[in-house]
Protein backbone atom coordinates (compact mmCIF):
# COMPACT_ATOMS: atom_id res chain seq x y z
CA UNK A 1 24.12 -46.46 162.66
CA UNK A 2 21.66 -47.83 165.29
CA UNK A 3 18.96 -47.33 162.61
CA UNK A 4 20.83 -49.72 160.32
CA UNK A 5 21.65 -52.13 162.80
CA UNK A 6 17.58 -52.29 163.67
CA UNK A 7 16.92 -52.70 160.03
CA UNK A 8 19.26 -55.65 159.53
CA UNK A 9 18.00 -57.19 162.88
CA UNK A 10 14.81 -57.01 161.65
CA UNK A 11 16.19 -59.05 158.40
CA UNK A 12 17.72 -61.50 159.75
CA UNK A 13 14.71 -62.28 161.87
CA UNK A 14 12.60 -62.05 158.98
CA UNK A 15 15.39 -64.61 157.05
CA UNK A 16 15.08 -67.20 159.89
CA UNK A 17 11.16 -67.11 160.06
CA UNK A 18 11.03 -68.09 156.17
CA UNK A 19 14.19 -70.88 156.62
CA UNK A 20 11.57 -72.25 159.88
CA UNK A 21 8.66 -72.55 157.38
CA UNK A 22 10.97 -73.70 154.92
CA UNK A 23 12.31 -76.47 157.16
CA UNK A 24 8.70 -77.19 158.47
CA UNK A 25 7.18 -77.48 155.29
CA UNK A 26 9.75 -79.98 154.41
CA UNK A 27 9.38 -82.02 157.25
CA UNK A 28 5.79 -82.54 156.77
CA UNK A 29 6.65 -83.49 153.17
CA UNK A 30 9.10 -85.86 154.76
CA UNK A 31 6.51 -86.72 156.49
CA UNK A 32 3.90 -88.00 154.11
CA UNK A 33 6.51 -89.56 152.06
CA UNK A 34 6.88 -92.15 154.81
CA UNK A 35 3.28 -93.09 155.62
CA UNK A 36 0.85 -95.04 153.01
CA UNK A 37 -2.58 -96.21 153.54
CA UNK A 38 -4.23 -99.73 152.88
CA UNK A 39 -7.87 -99.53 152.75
CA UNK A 40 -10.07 -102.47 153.87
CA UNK A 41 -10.45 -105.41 151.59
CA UNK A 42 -6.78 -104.63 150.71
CA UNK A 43 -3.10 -105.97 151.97
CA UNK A 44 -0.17 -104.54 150.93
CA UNK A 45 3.78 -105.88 150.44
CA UNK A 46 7.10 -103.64 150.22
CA UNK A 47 9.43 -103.44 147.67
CA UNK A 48 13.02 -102.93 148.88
CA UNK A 49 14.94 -101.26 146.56
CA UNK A 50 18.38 -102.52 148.58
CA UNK A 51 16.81 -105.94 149.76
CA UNK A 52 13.61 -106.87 147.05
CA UNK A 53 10.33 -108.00 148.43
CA UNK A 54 10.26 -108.31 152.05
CA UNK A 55 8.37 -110.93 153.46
CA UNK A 56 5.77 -108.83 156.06
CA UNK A 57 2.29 -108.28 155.02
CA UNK A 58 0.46 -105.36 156.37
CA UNK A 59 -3.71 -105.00 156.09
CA UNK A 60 -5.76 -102.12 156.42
CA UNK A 61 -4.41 -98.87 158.45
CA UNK A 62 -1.66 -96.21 158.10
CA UNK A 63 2.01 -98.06 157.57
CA UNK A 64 5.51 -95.87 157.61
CA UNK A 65 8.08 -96.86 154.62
CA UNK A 66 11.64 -95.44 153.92
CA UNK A 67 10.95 -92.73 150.99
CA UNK A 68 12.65 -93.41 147.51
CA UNK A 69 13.99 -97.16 148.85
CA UNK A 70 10.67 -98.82 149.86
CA UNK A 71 8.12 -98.69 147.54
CA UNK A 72 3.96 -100.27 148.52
CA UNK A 73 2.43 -103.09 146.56
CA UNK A 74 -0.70 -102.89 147.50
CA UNK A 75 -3.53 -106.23 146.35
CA UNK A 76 -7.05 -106.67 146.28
CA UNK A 77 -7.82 -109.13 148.78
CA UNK A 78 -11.95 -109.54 148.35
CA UNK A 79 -13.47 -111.68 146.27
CA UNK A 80 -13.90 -111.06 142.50
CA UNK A 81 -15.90 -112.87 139.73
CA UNK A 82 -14.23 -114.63 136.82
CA UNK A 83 -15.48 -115.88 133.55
CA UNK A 84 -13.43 -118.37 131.85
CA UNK A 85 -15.03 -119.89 128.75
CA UNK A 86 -13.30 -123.06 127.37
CA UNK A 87 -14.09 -125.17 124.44
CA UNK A 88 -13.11 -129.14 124.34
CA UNK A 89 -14.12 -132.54 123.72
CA UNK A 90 -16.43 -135.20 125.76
CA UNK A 91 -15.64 -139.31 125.70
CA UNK A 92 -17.84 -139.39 122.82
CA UNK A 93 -16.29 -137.08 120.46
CA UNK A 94 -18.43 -134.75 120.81
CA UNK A 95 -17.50 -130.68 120.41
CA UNK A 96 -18.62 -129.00 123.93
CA UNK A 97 -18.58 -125.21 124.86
CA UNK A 98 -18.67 -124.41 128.20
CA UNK A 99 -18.23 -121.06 130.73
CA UNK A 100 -17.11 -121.49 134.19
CA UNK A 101 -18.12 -118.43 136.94
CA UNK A 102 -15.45 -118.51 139.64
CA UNK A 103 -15.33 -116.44 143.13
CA UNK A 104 -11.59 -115.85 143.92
CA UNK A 105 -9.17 -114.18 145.96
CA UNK A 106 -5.52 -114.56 146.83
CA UNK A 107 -3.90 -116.34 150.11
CA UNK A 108 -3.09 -113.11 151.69
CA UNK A 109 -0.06 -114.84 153.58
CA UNK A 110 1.35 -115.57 150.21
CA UNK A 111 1.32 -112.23 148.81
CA UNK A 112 4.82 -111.52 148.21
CA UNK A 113 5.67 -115.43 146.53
CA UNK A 114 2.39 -114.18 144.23
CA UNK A 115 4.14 -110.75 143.55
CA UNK A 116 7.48 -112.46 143.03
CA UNK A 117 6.71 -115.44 140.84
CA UNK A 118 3.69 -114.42 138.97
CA UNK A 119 2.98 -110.66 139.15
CA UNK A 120 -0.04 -108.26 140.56
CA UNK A 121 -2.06 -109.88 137.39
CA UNK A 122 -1.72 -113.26 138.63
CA UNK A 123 -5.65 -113.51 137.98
CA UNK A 124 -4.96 -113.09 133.94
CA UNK A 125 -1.95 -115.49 134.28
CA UNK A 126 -3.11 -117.82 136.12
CA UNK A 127 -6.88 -118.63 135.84
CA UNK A 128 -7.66 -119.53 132.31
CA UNK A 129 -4.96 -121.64 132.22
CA UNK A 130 -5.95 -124.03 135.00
CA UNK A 131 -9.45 -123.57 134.30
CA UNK A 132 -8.68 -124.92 131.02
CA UNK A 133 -7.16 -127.93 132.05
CA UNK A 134 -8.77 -128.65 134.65
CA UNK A 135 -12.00 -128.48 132.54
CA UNK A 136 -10.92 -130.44 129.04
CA UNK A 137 -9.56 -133.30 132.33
CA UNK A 138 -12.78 -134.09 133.66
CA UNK A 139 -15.64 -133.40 130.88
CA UNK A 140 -13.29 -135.94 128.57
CA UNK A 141 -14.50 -138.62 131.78
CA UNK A 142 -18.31 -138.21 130.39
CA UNK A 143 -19.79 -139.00 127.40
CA UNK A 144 -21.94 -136.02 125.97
CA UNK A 145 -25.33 -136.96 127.05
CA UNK A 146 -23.83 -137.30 130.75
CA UNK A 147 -22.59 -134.30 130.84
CA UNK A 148 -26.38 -133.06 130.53
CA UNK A 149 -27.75 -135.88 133.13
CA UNK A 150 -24.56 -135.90 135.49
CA UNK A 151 -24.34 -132.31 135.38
CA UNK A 152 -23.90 -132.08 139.51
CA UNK A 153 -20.98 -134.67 139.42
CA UNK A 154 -19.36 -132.95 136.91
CA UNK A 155 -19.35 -129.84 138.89
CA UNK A 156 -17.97 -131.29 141.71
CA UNK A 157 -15.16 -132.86 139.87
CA UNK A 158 -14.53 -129.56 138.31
CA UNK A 159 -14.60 -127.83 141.68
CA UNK A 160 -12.58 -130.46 143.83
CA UNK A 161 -10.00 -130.67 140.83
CA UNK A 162 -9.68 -126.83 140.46
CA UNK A 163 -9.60 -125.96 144.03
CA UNK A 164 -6.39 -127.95 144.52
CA UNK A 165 -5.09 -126.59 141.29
CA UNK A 166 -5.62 -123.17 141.94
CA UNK A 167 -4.25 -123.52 145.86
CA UNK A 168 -1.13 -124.30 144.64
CA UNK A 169 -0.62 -120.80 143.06
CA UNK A 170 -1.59 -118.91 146.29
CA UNK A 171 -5.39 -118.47 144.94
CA UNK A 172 -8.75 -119.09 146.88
CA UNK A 173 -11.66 -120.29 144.92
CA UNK A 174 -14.91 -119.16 147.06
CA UNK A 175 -17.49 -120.44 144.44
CA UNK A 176 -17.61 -122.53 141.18
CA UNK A 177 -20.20 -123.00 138.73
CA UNK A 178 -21.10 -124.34 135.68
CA UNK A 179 -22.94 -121.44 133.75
CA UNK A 180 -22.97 -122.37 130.04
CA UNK A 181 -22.89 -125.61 128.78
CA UNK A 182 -24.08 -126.49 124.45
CA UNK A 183 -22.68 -129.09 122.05
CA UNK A 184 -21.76 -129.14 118.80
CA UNK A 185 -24.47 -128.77 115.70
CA UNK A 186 -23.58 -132.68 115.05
CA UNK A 187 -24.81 -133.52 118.43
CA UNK A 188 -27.97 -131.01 118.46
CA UNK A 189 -29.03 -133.02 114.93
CA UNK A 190 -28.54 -136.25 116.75
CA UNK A 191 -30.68 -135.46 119.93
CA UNK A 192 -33.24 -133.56 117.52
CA UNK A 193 -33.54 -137.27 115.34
CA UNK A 194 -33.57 -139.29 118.30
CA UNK A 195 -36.64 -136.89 120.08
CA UNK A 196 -38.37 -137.45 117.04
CA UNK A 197 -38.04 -141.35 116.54
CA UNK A 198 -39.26 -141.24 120.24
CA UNK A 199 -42.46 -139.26 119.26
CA UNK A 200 -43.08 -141.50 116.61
CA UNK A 201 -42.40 -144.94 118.72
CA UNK A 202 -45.11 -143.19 121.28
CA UNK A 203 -47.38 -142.78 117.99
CA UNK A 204 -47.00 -146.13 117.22
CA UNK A 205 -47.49 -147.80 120.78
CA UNK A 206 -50.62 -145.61 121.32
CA UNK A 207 -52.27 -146.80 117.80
CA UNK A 208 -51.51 -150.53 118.85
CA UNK A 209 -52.90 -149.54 122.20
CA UNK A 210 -55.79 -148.69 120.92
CA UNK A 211 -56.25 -151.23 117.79
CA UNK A 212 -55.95 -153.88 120.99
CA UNK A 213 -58.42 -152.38 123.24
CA UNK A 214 -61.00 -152.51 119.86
CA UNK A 215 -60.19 -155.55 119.17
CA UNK A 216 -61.22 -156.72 123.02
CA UNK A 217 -64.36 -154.43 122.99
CA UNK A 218 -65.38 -156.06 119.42
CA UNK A 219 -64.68 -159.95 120.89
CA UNK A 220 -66.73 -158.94 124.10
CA UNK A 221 -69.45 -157.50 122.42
CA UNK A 222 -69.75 -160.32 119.96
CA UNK A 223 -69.70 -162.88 122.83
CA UNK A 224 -72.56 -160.86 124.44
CA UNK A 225 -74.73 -161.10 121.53
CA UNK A 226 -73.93 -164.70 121.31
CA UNK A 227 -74.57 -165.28 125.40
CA UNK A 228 -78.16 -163.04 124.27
CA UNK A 229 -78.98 -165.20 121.80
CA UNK A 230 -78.39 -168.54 123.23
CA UNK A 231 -80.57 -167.43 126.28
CA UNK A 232 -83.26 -166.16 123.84
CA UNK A 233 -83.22 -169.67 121.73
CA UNK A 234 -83.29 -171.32 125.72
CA UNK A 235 -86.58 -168.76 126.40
CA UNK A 236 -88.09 -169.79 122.82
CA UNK A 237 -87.61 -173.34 123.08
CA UNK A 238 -89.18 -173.22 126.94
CA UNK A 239 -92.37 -170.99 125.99
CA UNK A 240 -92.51 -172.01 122.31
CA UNK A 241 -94.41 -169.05 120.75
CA UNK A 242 -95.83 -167.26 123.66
CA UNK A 243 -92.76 -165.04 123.87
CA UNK A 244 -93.36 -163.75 120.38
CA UNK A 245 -96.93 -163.23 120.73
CA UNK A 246 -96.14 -161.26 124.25
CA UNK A 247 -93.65 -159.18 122.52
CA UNK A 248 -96.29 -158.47 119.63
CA UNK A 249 -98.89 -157.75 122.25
CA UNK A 250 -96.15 -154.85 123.69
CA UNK A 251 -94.77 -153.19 120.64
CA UNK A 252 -99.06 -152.96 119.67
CA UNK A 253 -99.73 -151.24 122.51
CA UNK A 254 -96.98 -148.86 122.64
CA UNK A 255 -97.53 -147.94 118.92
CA UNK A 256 -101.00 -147.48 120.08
CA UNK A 257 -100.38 -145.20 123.05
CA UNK A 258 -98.51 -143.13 120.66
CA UNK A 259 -100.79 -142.81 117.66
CA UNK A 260 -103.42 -141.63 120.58
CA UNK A 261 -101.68 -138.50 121.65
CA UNK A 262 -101.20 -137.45 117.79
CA UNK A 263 -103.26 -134.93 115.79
CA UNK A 264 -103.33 -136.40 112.32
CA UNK A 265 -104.51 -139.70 112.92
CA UNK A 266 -108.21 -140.62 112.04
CA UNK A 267 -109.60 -143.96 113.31
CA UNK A 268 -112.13 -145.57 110.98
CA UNK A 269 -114.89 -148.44 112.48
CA UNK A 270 -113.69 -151.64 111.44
CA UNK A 271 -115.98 -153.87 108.73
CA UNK A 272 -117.85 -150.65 107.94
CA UNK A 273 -117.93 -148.31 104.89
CA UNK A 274 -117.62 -144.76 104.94
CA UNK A 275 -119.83 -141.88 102.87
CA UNK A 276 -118.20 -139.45 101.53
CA UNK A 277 -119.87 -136.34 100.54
CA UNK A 278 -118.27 -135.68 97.20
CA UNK A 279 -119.69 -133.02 94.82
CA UNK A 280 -121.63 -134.19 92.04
């Protein structure tokens, strides 16, 4: 008897040592089921099975939540790039395809109206929509050649105008730009044809240019010679025939200074004949 009263002892300790770890393992599952972590860059919302989306926002740390009833949204708060490409129309009728690069991120304080109303892709709902309108608003202000020569003005517009747009959803825009911007093949031929009749109105200008400055060198010259030849009927008519007999005596002597220093001349005495010893 006492042996079989040890042995159930001894089960009935061993029974309540397995319901402890039992029981402990459960409350550290318990546990974990309440806590949830937001990382940094992140803010998270509860859903209230009972009451819907409370209103609190918690950012980054370790947050307790009622297990099975309250369930963690959690957002990404950082920035994030967008590209929204958009195709319209400019004052002039003319077809224009741009891209617009936007930094965003959500109002953190309006997290749960975001979840609510829109949804955790509010980015995919919300963006190309406004960016769209906002965009086929203001480029239909500018003709198509402004668009290339105004570009900074249109970029505010577009930034000012979307901005206030997107605020009104809960978003953030951090940075806007313009990073595409062509025209339609109508309005490539017409700035191709107009570059070329510019090329040739520079041909032209330059040949009249230079048909002009010609046409003064040729009158100056000619009035040179004339201003020459007046003073050189003046010199004749002082000197009478001395200058031509001084300009004989000149042109003489230089063709004689260079008939000197050449090899193949032979100088013969004037009024005098010369023998020549010819074979008989």
């Amino acid at each position: 008897n006492t042996t079989k009263l040890i042995h159930l002892l001894r089960l009935a300790m061993s029974f309540k040592a397995q319901m402890g770890l039992g029981l402990a393992a459960i409350g550290v599952g318990a546990i974990s089921q309440t806590l949830y972590n937001v990382d940094p860059g992140e803010a998270a919302i509860i859903f209230d099975k009972l009451q819907g989306v409370k209103s609190t926002v918690y950012g980054e740390g370790t947050h307790m939540r009622i297990p099975i009833i309250q369930e963690p949204v959690i957002f990404d708060i950082k920035s994030r790039p967008r590209s929204v490409p958009v195709t319209t129309g400019s004052k002039d009728l003319q077809t224009v395809n741009l891209t617009l690069r936007i930094l965003f991120h959500p109002d953190p304080t309006l997290l749960p109206s975001i979840y609510t109303n829109i949804g955790m892709d509010y980015d995919e709902r919300i963006l190309p929509s406004i960016v769209d309108e906002v965009l086929k608003s203001v480029v239909a202000k500018y003709d198509a050649s402004e668009l290339i020569t105004q570009r900074d003005a249109v970029s505010n517009n577009v930034a000012d105008d979307l901005t206030r747009r997107a605020e009104t959803f809960g978003i953030y825009l951090d940075d806007i730009s313009i990073t595409h911007l062509t025209f339609g093949q109508d309005f490539a031929r017409a700035v191709e044809s107009k570059q070329v009749a510019q090329q040739e109105a520079e041909r032209s200008r330059y040949y009249v240019e230079k048909a002009e400055f010609e046409k003064q060198a040729a009158i100056t010259s000619a009035e040179g010679d004339a201003e020459a030849a007046k003073m050189l009927s003046g010199a004749f008519d002082k000197v009478g025939d001395s200058l031509i007999e001084l300009r004989k005596m000149e042109a003489a002597e230089e063709i004689a200074s260079h008939l000197a220093t050449s090899r193949n001349v032979v100088y013969l005495p004037k009024d005098k004949g010369m023998l020549l010893n010819l074979p008989a």
